[in-house]
Protein backbone atom coordinates (compact mmCIF):
# COMPACT_ATOMS: atom_id res chain seq x y z
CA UNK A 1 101.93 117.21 91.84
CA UNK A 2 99.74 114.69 93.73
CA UNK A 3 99.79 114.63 97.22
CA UNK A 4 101.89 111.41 98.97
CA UNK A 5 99.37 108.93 100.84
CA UNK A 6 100.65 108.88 104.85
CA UNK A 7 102.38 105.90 106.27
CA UNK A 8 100.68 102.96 106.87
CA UNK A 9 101.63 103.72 110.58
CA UNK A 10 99.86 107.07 110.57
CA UNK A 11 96.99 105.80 108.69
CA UNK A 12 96.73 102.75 111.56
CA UNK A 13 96.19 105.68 114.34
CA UNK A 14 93.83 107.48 111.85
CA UNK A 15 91.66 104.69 111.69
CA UNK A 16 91.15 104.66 115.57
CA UNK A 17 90.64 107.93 116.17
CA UNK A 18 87.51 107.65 113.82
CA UNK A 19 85.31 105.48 116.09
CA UNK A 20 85.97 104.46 119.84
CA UNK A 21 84.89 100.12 118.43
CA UNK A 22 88.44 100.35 116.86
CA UNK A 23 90.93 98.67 119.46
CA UNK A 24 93.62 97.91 116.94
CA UNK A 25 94.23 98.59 113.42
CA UNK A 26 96.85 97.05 111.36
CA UNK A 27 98.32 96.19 107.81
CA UNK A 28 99.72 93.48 106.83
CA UNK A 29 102.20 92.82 103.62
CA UNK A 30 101.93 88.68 102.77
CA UNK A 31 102.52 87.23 107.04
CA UNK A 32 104.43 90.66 108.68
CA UNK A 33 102.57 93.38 109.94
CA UNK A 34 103.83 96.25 108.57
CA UNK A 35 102.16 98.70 110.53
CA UNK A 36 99.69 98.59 113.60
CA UNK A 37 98.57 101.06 116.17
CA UNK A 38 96.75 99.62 119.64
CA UNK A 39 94.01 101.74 121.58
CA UNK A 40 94.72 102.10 125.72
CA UNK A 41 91.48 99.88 125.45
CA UNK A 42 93.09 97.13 123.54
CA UNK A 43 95.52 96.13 126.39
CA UNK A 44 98.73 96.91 124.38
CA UNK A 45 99.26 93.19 123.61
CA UNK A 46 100.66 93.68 119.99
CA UNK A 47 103.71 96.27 121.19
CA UNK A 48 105.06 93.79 123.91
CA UNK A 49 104.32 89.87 122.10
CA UNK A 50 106.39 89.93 118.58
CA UNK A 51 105.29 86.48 118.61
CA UNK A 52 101.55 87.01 118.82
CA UNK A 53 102.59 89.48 115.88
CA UNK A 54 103.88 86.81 114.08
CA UNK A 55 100.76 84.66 114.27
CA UNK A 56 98.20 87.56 113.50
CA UNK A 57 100.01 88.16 110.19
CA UNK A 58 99.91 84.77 109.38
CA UNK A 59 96.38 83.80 110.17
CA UNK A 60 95.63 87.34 108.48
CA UNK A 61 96.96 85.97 105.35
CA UNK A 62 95.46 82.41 105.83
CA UNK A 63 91.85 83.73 106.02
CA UNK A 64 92.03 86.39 103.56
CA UNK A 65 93.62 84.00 100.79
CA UNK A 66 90.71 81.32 102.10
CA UNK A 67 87.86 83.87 101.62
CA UNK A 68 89.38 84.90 98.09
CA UNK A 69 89.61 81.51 97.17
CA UNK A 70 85.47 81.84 96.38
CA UNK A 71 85.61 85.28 94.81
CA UNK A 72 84.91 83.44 91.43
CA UNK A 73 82.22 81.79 92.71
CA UNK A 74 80.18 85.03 95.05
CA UNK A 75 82.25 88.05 93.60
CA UNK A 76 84.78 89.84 95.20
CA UNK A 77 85.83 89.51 98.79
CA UNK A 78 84.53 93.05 100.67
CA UNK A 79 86.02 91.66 104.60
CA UNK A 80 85.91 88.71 106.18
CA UNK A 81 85.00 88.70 110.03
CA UNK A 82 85.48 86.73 112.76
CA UNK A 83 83.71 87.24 116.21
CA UNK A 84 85.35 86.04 119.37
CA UNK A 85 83.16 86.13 122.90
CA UNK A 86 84.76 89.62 123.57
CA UNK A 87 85.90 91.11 120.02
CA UNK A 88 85.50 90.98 116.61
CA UNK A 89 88.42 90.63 114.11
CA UNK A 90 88.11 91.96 110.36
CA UNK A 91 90.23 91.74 107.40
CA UNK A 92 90.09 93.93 104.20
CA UNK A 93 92.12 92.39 101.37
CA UNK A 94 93.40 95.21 99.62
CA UNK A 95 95.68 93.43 96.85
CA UNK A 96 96.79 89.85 96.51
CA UNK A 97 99.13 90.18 99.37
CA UNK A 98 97.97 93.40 101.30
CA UNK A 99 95.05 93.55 103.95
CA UNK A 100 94.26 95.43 106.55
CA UNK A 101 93.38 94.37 110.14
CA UNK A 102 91.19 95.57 112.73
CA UNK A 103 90.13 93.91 116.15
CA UNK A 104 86.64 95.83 117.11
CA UNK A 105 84.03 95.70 119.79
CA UNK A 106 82.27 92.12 119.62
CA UNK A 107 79.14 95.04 119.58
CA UNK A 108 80.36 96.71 116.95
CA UNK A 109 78.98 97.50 113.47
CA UNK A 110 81.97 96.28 111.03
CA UNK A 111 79.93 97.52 107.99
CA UNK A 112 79.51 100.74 109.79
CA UNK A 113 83.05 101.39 110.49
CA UNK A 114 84.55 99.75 107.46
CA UNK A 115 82.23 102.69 105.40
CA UNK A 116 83.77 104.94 107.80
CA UNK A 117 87.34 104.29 106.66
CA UNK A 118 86.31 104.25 103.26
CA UNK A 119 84.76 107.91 103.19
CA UNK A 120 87.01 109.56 105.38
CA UNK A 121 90.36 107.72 104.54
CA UNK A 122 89.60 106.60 101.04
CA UNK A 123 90.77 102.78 102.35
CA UNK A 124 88.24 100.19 100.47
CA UNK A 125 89.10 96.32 99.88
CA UNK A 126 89.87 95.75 96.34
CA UNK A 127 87.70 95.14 93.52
């Protein structure tokens, strides 16, 4: 019998244990995050604003279903990132509706990690 993948919650605090860049991890299912796990680093924003929860979900969506709007055109959407002044945010479409969220270092190397959680968790963006 195969083994059952972990919760997306479990898989969230997986993904920042595997490189100190990660301040918050996330999936989200069409606008709700489903899961999410902040660093001490990340200033626990997402825990305390259900609100701000509510819009990262949403914009989540919005730019993922933007990016895949071109896969015809360039192939298949791998992330798309965004860089702030102090951080970076990624998103991973993993189906139609699923993605997963990260908010790095603005230094970091999003192809770097992103390969990270591909070999160790076995999490790519869909094909």
């Amino acid at each position: 019998m195969a083994a059952r993948p972990p919760p997306d919650s479990e898989l969230c605090k997986r993904i920042l244990e595997l490189d100190p860049a990660v301040r918050v991890a996330l999936f989200v299912e069409g606008d709700e995050i489903t899961a999410f796990a902040e660093s001490d680093r990340a200033n626990p924003v997402l825990t305390r604003e259900q609100a701000l929860k509510t819009r990262i979900g949403y914009w989540v969506r919005i730019v993922t279903e933007i990016a895949m709007q071109t896969d015809k055109l360039f192939g298949a959407t791998e992330y798309v990132s965004v860089v702030h002044k102090g951080l970076k945010m990624v998103t991973l479409p993993l189906s139609s509706t699923r993605s997963l969220g990260l908010s790095l270092d603005r230094s970091a190397d999003a192809d770097f990690i992103i390969a990270k959680i591909a070999a160790v968790l076995g999490i790519t963006a869909r094909a």
